[in-house]
Every structure is written in C-alpha cells, then in structure tokens.
PDB file of N, CA and C in Angstrom:
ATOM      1  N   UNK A   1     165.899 123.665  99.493  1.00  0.00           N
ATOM      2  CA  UNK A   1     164.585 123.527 100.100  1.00  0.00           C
ATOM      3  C   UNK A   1     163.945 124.905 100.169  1.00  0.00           C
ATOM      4  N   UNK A   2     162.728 125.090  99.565  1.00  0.00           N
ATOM      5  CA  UNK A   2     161.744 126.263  99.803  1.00  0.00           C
ATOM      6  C   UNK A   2     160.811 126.441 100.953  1.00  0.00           C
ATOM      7  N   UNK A   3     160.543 126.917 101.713  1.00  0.00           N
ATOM      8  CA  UNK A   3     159.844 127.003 102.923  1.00  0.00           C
ATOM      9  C   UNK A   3     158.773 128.487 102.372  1.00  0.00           C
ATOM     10  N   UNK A   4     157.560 128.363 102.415  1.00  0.00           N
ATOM     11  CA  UNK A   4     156.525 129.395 102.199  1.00  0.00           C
ATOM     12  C   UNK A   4     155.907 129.621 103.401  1.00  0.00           C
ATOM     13  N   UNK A   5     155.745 130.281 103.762  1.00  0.00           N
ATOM     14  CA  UNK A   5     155.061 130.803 104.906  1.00  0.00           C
ATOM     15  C   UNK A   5     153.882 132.136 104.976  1.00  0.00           C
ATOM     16  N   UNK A   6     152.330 132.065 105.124  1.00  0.00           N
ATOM     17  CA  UNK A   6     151.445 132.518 104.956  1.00  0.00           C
ATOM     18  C   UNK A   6     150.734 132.390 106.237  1.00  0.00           C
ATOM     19  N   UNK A   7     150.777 134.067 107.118  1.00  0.00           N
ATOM     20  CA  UNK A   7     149.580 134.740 107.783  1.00  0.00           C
ATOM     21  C   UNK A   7     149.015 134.980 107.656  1.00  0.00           C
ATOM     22  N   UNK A   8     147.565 135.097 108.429  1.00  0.00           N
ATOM     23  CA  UNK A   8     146.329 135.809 107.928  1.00  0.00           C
ATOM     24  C   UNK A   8     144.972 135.428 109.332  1.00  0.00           C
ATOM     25  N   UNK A   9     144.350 135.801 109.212  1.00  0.00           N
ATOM     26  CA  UNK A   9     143.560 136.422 110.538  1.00  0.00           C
ATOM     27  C   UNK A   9     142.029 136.001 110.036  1.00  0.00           C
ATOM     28  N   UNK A  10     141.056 135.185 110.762  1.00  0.00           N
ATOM     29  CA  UNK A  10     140.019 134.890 110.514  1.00  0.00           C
ATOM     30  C   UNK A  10     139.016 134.792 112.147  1.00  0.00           C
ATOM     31  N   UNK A  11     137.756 135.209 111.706  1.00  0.00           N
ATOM     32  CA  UNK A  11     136.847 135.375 112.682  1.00  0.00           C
ATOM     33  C   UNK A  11     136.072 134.374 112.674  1.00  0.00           C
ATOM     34  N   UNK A  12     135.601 133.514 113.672  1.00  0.00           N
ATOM     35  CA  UNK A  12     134.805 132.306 113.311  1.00  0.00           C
ATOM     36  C   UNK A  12     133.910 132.050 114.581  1.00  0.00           C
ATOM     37  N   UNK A  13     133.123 131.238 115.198  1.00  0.00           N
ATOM     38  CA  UNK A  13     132.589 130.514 115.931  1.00  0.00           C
ATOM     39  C   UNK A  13     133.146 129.253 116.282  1.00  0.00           C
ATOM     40  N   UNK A  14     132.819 128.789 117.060  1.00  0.00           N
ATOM     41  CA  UNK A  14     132.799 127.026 117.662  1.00  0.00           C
ATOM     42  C   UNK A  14     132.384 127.346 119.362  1.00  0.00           C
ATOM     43  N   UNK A  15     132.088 125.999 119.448  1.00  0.00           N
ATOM     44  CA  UNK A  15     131.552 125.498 120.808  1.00  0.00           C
ATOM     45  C   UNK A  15     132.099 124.380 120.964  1.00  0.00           C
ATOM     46  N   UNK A  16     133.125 123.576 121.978  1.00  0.00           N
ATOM     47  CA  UNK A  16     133.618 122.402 122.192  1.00  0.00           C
ATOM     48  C   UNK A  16     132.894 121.406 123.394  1.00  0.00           C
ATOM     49  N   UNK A  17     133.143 120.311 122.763  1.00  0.00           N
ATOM     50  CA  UNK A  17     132.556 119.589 123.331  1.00  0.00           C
ATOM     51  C   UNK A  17     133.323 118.602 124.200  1.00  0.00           C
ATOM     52  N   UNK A  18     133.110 119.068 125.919  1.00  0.00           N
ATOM     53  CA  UNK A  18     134.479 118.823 126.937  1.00  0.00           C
ATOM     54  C   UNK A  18     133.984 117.523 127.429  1.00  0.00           C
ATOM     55  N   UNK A  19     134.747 116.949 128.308  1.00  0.00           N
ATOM     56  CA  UNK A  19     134.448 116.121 129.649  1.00  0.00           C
ATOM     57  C   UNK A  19     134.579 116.272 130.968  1.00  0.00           C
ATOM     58  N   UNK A  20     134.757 117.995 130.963  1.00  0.00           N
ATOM     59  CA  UNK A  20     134.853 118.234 132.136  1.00  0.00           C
ATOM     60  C   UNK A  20     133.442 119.929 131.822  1.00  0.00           C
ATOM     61  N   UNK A  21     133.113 120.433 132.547  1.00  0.00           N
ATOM     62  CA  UNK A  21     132.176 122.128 132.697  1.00  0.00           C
ATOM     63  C   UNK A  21     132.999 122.482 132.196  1.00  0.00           C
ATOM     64  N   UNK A  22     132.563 123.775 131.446  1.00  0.00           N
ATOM     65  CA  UNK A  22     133.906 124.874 131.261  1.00  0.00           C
ATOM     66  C   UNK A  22     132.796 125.679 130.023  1.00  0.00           C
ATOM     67  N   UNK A  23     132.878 127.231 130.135  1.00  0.00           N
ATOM     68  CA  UNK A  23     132.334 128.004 129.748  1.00  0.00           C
ATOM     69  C   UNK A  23     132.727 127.992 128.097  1.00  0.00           C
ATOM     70  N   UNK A  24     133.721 126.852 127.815  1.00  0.00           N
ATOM     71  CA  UNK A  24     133.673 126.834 126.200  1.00  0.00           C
ATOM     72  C   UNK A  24     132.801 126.101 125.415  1.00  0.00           C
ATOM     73  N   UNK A  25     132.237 125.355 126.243  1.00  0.00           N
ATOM     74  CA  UNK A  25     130.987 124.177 125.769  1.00  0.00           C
ATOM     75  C   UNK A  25     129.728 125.437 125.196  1.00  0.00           C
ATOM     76  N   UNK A  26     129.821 126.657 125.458  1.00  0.00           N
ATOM     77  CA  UNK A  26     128.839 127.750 125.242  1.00  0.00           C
ATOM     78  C   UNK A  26     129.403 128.061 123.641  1.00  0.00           C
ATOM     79  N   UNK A  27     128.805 128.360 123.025  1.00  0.00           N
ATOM     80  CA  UNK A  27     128.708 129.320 121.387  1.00  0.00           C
ATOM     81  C   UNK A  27     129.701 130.567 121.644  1.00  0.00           C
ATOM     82  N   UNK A  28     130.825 130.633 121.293  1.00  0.00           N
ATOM     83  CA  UNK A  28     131.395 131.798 121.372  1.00  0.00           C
ATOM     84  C   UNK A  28     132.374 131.801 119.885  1.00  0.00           C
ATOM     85  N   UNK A  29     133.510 133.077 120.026  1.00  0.00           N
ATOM     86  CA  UNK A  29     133.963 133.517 118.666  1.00  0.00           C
ATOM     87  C   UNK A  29     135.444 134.228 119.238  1.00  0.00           C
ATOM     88  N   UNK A  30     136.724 133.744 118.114  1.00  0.00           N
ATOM     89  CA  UNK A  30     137.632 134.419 118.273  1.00  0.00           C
ATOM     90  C   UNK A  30     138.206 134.758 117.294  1.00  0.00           C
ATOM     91  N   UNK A  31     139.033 135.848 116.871  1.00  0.00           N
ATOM     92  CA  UNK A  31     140.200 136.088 116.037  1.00  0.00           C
ATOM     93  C   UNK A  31     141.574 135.363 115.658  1.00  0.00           C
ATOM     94  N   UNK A  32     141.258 134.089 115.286  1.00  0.00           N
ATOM     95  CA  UNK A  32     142.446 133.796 114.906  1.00  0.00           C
ATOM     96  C   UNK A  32     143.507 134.050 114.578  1.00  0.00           C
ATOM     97  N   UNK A  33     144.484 133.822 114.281  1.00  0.00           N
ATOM     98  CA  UNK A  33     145.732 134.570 113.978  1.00  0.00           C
ATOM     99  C   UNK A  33     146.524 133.109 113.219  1.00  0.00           C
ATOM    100  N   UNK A  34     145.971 132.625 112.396  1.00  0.00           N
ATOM    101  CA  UNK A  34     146.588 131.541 111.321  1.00  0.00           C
ATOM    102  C   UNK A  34     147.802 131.604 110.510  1.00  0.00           C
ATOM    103  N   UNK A  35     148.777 131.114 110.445  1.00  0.00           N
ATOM    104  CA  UNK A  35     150.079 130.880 110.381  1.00  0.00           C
ATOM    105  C   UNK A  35     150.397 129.515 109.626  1.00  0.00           C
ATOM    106  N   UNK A  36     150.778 129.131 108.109  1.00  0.00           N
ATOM    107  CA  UNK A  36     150.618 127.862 107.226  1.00  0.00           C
ATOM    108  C   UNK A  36     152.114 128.230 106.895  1.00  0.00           C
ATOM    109  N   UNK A  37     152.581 127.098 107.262  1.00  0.00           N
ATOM    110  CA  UNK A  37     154.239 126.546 106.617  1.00  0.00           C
ATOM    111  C   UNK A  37     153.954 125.817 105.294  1.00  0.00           C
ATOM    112  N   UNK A  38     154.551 125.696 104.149  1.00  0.00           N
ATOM    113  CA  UNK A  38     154.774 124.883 103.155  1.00  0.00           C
ATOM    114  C   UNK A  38     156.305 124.529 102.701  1.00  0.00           C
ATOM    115  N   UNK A  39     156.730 123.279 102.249  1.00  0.00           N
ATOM    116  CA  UNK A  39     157.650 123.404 101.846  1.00  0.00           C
ATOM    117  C   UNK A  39     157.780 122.353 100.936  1.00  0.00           C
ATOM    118  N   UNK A  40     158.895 122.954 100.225  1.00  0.00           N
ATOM    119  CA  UNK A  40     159.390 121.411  98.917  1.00  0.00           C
ATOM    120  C   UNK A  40     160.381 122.023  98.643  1.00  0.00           C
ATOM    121  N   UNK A  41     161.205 121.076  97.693  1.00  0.00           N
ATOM    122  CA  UNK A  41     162.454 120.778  97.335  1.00  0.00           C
ATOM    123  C   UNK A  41     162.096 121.610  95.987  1.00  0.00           C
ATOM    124  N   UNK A  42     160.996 121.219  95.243  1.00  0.00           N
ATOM    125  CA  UNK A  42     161.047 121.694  93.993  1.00  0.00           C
ATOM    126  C   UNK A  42     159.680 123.122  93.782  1.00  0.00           C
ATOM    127  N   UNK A  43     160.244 123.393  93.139  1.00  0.00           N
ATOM    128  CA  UNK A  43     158.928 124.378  92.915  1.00  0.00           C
ATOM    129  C   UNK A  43     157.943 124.171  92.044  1.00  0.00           C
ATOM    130  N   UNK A  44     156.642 124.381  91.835  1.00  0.00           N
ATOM    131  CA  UNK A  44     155.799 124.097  90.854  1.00  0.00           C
ATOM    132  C   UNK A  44     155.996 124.824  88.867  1.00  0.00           C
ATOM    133  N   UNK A  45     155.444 124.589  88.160  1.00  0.00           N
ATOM    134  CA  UNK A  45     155.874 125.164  86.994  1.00  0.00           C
ATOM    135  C   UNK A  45     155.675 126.566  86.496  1.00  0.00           C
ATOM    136  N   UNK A  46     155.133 127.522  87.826  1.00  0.00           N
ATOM    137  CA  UNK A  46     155.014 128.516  88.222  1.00  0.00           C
ATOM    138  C   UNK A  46     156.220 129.398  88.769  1.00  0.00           C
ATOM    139  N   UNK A  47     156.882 128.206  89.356  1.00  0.00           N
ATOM    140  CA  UNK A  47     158.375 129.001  89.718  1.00  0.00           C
ATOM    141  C   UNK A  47     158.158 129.230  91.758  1.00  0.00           C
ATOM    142  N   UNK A  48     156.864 128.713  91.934  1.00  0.00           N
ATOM    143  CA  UNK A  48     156.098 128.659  93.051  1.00  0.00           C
ATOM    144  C   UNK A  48     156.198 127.003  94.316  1.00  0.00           C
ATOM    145  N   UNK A  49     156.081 127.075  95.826  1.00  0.00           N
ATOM    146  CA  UNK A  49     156.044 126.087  96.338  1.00  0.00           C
ATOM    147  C   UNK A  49     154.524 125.997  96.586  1.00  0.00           C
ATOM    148  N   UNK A  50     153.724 126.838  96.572  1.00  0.00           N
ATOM    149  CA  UNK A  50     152.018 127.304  96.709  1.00  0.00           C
ATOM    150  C   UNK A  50     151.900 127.955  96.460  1.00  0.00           C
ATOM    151  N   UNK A  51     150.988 129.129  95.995  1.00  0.00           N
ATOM    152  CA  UNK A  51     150.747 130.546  95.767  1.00  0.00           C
ATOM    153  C   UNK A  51     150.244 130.963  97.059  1.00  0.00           C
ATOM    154  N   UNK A  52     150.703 132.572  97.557  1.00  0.00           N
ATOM    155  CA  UNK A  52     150.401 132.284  98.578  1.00  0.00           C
ATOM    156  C   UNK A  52     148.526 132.963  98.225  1.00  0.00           C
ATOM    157  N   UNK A  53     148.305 133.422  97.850  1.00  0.00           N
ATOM    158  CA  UNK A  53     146.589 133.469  97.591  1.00  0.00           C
ATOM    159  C   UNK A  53     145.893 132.571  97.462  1.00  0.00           C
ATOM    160  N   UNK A  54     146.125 131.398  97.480  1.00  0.00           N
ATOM    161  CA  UNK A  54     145.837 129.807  97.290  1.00  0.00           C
ATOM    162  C   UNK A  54     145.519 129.029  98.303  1.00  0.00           C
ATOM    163  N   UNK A  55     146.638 130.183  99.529  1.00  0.00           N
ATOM    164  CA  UNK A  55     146.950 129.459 101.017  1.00  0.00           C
ATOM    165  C   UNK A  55     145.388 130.138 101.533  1.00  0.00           C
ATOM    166  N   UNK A  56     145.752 131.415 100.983  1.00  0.00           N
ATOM    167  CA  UNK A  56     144.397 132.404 102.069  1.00  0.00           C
ATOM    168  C   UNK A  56     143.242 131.763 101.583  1.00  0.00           C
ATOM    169  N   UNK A  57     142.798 131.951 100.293  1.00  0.00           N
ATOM    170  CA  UNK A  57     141.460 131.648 100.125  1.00  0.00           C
ATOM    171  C   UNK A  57     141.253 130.315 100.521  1.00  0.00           C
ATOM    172  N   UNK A  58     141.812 129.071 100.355  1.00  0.00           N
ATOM    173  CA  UNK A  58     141.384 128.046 101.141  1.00  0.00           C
ATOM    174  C   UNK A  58     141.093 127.965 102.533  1.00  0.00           C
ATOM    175  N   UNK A  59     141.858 128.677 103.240  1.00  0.00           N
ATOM    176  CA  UNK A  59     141.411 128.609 104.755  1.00  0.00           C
ATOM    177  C   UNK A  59     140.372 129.642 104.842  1.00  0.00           C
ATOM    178  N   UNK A  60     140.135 130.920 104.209  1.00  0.00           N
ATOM    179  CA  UNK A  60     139.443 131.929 104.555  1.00  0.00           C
ATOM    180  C   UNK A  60     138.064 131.602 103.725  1.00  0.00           C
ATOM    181  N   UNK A  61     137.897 131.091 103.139  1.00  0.00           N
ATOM    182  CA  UNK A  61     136.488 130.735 101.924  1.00  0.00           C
ATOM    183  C   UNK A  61     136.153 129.190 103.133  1.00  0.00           C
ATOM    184  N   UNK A  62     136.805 128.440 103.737  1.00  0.00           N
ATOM    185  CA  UNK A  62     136.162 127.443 104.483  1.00  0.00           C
ATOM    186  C   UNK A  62     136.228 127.483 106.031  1.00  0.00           C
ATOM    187  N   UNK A  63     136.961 128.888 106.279  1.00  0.00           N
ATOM    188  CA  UNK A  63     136.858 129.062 108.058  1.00  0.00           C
ATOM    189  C   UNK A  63     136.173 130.567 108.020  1.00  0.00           C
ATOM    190  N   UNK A  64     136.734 131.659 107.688  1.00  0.00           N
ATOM    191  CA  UNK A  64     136.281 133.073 107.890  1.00  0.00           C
ATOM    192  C   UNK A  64     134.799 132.712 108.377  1.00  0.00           C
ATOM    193  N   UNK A  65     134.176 133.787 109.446  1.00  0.00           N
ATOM    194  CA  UNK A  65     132.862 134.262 109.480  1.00  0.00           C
ATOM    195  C   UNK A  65     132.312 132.480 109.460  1.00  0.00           C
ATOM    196  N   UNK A  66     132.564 131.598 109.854  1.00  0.00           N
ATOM    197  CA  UNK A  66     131.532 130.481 109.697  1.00  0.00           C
ATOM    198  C   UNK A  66     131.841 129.886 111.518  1.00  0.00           C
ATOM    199  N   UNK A  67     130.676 128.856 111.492  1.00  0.00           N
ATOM    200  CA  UNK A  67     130.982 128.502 112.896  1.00  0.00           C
ATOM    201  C   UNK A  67     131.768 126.583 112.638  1.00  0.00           C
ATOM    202  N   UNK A  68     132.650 126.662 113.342  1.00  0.00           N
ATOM    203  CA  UNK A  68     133.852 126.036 112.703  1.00  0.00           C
ATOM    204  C   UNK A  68     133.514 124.134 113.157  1.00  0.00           C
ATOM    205  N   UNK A  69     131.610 124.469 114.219  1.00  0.00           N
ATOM    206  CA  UNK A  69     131.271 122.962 114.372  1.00  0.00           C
ATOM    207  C   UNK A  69     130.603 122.894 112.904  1.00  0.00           C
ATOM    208  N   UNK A  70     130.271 123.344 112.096  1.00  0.00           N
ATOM    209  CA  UNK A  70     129.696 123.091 111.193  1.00  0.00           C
ATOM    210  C   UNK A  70     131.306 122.691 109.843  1.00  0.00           C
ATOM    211  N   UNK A  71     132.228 122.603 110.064  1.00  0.00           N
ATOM    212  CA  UNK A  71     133.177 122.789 109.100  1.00  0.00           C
ATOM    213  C   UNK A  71     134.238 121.935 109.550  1.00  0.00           C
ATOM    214  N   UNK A  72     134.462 122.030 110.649  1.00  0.00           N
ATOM    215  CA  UNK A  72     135.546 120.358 111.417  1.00  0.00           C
ATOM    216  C   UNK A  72     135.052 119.310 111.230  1.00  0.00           C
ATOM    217  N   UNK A  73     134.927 118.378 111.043  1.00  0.00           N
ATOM    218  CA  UNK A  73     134.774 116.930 111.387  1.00  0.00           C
ATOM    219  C   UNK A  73     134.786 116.756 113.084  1.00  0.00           C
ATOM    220  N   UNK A  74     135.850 116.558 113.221  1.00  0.00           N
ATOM    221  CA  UNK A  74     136.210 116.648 115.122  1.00  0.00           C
ATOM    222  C   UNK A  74     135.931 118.059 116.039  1.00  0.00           C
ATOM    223  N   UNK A  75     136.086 117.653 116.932  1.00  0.00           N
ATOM    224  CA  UNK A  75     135.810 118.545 118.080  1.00  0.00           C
ATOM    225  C   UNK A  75     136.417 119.862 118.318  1.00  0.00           C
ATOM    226  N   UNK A  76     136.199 121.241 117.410  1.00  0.00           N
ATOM    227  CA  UNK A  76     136.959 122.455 116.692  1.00  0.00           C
ATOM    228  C   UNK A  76     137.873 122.867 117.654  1.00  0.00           C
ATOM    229  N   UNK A  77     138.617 121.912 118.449  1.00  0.00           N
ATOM    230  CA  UNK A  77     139.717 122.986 119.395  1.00  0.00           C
ATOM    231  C   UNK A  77     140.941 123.338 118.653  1.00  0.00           C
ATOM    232  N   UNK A  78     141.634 124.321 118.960  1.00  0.00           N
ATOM    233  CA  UNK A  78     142.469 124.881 118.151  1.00  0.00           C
ATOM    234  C   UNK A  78     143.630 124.022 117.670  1.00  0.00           C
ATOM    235  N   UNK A  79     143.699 122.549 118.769  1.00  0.00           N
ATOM    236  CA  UNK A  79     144.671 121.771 117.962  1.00  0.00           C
ATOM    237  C   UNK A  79     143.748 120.885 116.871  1.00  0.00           C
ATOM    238  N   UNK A  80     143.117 120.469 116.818  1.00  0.00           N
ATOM    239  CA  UNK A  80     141.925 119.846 115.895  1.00  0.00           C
ATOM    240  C   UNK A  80     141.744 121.223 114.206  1.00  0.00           C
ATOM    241  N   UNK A  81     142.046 122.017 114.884  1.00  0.00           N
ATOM    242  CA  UNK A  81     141.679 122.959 113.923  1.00  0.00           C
ATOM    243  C   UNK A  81     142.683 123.086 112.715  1.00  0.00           C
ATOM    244  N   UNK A  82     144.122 123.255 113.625  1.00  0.00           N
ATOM    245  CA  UNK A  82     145.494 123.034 112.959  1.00  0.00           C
ATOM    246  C   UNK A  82     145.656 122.008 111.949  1.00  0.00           C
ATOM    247  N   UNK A  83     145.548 120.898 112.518  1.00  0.00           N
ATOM    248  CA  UNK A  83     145.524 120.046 112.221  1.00  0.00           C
ATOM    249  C   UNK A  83     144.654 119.704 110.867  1.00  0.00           C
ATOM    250  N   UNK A  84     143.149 120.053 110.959  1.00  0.00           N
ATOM    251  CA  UNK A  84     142.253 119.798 109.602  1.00  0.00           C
ATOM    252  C   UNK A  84     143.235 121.414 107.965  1.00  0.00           C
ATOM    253  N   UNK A  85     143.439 121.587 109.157  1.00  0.00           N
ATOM    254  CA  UNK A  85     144.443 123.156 107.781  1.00  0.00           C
ATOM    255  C   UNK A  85     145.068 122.272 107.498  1.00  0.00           C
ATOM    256  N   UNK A  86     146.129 121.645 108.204  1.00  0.00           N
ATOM    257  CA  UNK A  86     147.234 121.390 107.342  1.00  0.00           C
ATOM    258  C   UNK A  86     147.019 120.382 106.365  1.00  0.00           C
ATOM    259  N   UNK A  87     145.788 119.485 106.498  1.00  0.00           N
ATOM    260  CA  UNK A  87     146.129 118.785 105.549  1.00  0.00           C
ATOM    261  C   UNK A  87     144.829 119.667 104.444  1.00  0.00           C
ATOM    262  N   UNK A  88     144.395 120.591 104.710  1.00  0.00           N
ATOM    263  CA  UNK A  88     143.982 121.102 103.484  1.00  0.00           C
ATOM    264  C   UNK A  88     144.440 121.825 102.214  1.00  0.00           C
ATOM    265  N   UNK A  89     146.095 121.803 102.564  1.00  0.00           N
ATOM    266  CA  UNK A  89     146.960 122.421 102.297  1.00  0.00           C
ATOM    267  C   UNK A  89     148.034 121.711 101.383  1.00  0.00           C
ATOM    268  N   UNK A  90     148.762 121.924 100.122  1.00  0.00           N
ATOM    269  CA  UNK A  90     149.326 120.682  99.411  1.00  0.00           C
ATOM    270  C   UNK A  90     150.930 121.744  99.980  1.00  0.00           C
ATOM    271  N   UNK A  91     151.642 120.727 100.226  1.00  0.00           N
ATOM    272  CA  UNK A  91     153.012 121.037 100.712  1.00  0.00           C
ATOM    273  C   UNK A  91     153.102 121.519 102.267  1.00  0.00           C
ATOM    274  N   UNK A  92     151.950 121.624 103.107  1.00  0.00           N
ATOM    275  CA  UNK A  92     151.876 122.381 104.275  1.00  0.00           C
ATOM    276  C   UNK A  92     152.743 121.115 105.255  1.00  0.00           C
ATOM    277  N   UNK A  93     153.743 121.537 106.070  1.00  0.00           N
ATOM    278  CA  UNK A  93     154.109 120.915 107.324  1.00  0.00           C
ATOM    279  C   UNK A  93     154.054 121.617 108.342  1.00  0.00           C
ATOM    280  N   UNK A  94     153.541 122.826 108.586  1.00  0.00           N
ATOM    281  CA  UNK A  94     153.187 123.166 110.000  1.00  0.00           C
ATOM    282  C   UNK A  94     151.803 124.210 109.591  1.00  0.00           C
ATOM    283  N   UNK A  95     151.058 123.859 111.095  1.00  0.00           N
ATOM    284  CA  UNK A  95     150.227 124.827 111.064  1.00  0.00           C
ATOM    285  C   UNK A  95     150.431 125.796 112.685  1.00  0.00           C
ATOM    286  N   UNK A  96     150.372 127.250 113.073  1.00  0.00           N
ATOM    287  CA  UNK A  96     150.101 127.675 114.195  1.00  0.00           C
ATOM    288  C   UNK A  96     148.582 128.033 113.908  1.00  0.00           C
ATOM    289  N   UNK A  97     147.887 128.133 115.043  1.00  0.00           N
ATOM    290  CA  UNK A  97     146.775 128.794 115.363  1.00  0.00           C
ATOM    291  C   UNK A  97     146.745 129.369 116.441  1.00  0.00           C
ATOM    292  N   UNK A  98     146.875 130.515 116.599  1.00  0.00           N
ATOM    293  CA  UNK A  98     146.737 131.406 117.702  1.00  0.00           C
ATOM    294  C   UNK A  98     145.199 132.149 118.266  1.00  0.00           C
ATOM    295  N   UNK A  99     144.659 131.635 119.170  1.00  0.00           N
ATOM    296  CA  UNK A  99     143.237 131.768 119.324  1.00  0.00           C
ATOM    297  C   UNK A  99     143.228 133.110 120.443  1.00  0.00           C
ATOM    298  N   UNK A 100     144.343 133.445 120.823  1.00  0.00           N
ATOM    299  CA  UNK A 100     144.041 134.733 121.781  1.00  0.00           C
ATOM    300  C   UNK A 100     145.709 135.038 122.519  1.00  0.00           C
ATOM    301  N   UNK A 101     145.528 136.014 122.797  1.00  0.00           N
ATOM    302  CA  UNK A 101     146.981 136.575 123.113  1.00  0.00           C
ATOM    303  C   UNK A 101     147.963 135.446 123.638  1.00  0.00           C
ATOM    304  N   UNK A 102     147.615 134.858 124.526  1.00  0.00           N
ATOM    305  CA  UNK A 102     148.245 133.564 125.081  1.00  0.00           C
ATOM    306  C   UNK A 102     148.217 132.368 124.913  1.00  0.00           C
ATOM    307  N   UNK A 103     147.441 132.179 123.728  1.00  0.00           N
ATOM    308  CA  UNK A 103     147.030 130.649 123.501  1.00  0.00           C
ATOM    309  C   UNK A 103     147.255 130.224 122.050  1.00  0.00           C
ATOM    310  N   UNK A 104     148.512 129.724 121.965  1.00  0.00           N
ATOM    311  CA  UNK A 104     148.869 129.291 119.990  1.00  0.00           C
ATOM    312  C   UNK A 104     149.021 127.903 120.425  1.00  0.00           C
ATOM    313  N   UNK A 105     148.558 127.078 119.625  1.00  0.00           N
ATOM    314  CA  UNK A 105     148.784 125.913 119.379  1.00  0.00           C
ATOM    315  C   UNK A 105     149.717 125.301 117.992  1.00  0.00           C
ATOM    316  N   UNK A 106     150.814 124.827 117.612  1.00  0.00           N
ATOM    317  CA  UNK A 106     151.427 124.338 116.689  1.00  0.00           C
ATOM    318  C   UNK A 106     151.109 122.846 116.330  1.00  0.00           C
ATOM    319  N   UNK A 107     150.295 122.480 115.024  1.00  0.00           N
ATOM    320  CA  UNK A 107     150.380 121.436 114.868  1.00  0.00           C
ATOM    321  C   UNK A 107     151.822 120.966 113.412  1.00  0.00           C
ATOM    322  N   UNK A 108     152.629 120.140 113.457  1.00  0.00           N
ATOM    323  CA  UNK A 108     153.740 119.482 112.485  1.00  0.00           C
ATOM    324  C   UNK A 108     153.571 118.164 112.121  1.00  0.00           C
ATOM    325  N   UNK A 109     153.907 117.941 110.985  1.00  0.00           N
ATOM    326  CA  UNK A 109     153.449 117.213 110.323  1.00  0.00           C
ATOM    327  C   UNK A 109     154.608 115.970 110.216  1.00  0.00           C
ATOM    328  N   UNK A 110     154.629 114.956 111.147  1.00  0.00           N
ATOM    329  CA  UNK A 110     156.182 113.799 111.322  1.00  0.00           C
ATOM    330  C   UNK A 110     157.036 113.851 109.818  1.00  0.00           C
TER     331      UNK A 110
END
C-alpha cells in the first residue's frame, strides 16, 4: 500500500452561515494549513499514487486567494471544506484543514 501525503498553505475568504450570532457570519480570511492523504495499492503508469503537483494545483487554482462562498456548494466551514477536497482528489482518503493554531478539522473517507 502507497500512502502520498501533500501540504500546502492557502489564503482565502468565507462567511458562514450559522443558527446561532457569532462574528463568523461577517466576511473574514484565514491561512489554511491543508494536508491531502492519498492512497492505493497500485501505482499509476508513472510509477506514481498522484503527483504531488497535481495535489497543489487543484486545491490552490480552486481555493488560493478566492472567497470559498463562491467555490463550496455548502456552507464553507472547515469540515464542509475538507470534505469538498477530498473528493476533488483521485485516491484522496483523508483531508486535514487547519484554519488557525487551534482549530484542524479531519475529514476520512469510510
């Protein structure tokens, strides 16, 4: 089994949309800290389980610098967020997103 694993750091926007007040319902921006698991049994005919430049530019060409209500479908919280990566991803079973020193969310894939 091959396990690939690709970090990388993106700046974005979102505003969530709560059911309770809370100062995140406002336009704000964080530094992500993005973290993509891949894995397979076999490798591609590259000798590869993903490339990992394949991993970055997909998340960074559709999250970097953009505001992430315009680019989610659902409601951009960092587990929603995980979640739309991983399946943008061919072989991905985990995603972390780390939105600030104390706050990573892990989404896995059953």
């Amino acid at each position: 089994m091959f396990t690939v694993i690709k970090r990388m750091e993106i700046s974005a926007s979102h505003k969530l949309k709560l059911s309770y007040p809370s100062k995140c319902e406002n336009l704000h921006g964080h530094n992500w800290v993005i973290t993509v698991y891949c894995r397979s049994e076999r490798l591609d005919e590259n000798g590869m389980v993903v490339d990992f430049s394949h991993i970055k530019n997909k998340v960074k060409e559709q999250l970097d610098h953009k505001n992430l209500n315009d680019v989610i479908p659902s409601n951009p919280t960092a587990e929603n967020i995980a979640q739309w990566i991983c399946n943008q991803i061919p072989h991905c079973i985990k995603v972390e997103v780390k939105e600030s020193e104390g706050n990573t969310v892990i989404y896995e894939k059953d």
